[in-house]
C-alpha atoms as a PDB file:
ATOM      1  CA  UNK A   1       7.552  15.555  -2.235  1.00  0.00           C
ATOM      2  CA  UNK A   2      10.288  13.343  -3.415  1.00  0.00           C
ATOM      3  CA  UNK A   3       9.742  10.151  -1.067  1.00  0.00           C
ATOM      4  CA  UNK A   4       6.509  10.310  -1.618  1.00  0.00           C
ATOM      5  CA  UNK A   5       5.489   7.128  -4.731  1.00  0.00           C
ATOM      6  CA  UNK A   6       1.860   6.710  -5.628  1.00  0.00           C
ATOM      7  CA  UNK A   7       0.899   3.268  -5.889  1.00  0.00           C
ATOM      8  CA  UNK A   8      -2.366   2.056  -7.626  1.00  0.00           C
ATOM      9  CA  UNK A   9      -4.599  -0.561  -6.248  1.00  0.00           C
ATOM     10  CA  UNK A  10      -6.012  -2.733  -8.264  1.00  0.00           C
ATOM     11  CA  UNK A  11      -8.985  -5.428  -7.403  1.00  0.00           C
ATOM     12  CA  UNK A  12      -7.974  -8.568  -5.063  1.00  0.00           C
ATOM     13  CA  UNK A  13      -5.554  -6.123  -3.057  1.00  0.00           C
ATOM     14  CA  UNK A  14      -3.414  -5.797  -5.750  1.00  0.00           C
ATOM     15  CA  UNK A  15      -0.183  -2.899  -5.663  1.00  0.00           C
ATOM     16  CA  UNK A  16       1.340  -1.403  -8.256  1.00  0.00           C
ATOM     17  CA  UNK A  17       4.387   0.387  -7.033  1.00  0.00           C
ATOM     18  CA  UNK A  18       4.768   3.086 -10.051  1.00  0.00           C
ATOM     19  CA  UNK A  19       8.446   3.929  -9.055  1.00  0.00           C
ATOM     20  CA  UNK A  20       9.893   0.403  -9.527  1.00  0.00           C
ATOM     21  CA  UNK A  21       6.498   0.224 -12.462  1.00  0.00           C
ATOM     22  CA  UNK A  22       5.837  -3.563 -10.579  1.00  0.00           C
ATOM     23  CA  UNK A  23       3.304  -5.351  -8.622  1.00  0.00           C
ATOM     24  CA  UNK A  24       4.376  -5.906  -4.479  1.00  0.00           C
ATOM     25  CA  UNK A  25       3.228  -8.230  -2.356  1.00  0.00           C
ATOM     26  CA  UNK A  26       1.166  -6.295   0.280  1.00  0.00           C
ATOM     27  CA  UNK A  27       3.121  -7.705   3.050  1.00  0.00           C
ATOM     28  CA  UNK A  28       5.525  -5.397   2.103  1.00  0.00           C
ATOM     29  CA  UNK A  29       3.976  -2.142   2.998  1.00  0.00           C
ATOM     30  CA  UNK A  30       5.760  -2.150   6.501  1.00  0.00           C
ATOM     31  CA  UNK A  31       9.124  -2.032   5.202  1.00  0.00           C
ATOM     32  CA  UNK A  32       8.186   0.323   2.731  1.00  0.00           C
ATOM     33  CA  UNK A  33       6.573   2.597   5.793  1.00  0.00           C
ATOM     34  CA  UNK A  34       9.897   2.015   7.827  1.00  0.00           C
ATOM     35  CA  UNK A  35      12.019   2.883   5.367  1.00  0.00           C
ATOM     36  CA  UNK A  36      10.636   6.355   5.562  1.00  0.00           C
ATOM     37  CA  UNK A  37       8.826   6.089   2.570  1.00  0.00           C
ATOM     38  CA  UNK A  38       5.645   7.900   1.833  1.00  0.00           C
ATOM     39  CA  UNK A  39       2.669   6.609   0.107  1.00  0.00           C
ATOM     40  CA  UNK A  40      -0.193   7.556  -1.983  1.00  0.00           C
ATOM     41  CA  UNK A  41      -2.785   4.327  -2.866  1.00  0.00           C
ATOM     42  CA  UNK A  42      -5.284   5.537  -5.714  1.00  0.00           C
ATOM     43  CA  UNK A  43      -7.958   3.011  -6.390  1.00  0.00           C
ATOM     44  CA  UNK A  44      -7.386   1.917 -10.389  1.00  0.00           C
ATOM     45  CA  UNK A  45     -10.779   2.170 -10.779  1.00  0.00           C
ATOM     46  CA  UNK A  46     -12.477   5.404  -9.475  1.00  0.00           C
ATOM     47  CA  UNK A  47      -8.931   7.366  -8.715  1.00  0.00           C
ATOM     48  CA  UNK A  48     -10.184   8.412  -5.356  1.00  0.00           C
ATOM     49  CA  UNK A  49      -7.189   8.184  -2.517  1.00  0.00           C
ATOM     50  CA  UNK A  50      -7.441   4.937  -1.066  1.00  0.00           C
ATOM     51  CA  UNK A  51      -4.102   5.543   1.190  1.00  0.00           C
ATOM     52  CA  UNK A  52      -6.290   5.073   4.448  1.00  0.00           C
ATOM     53  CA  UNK A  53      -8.124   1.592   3.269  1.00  0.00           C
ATOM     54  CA  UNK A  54      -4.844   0.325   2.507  1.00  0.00           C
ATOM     55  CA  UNK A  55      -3.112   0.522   5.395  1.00  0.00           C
ATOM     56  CA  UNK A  56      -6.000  -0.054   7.726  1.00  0.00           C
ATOM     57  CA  UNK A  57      -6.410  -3.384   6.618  1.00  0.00           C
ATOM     58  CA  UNK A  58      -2.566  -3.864   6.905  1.00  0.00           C
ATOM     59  CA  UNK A  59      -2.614  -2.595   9.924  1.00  0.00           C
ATOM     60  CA  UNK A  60      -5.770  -5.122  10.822  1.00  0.00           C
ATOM     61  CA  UNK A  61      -3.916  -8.254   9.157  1.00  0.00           C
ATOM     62  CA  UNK A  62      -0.789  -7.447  11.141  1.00  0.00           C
ATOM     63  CA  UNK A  63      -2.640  -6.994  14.557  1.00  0.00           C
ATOM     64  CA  UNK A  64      -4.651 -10.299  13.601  1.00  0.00           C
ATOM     65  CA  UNK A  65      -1.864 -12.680  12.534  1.00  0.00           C
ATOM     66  CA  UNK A  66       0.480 -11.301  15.511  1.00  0.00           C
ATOM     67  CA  UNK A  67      -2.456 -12.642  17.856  1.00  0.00           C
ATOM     68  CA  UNK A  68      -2.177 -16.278  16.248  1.00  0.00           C
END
């Protein structure tokens, strides 16, 4: 799939984007998602898909701070 970039996540919520080979903030997943983009989040360590973990706790930091 070409929209599709793996990122890797490293401890302390840490994402590498491996297209643009650089660290992102993880506020910026939403644009990312918007922009059409598909992701794949493998955990550094163990290589397992983390995808789901990611962007449930986006998802929960969003719905948090928007409630502040």
């Amino acid at each position: 799939m070409a929209n599709r970039v793996t990122r890797i996540k490293y401890p302390n919520r840490r994402i590498y984007d491996t297209e643009l080979s650089e660290y992102f903030p993880f506020s910026s997943i939403s644009k990312r998602v918007m922009d059409g983009r598909t992701m794949l989040v493998v955990n550094h360590r163990t290589k397992d898909d983390a995808t789901r973990e990611v962007l449930t706790n986006f998802i929960l930091e969003k719905c948090t701070l928007d409630k502040q």
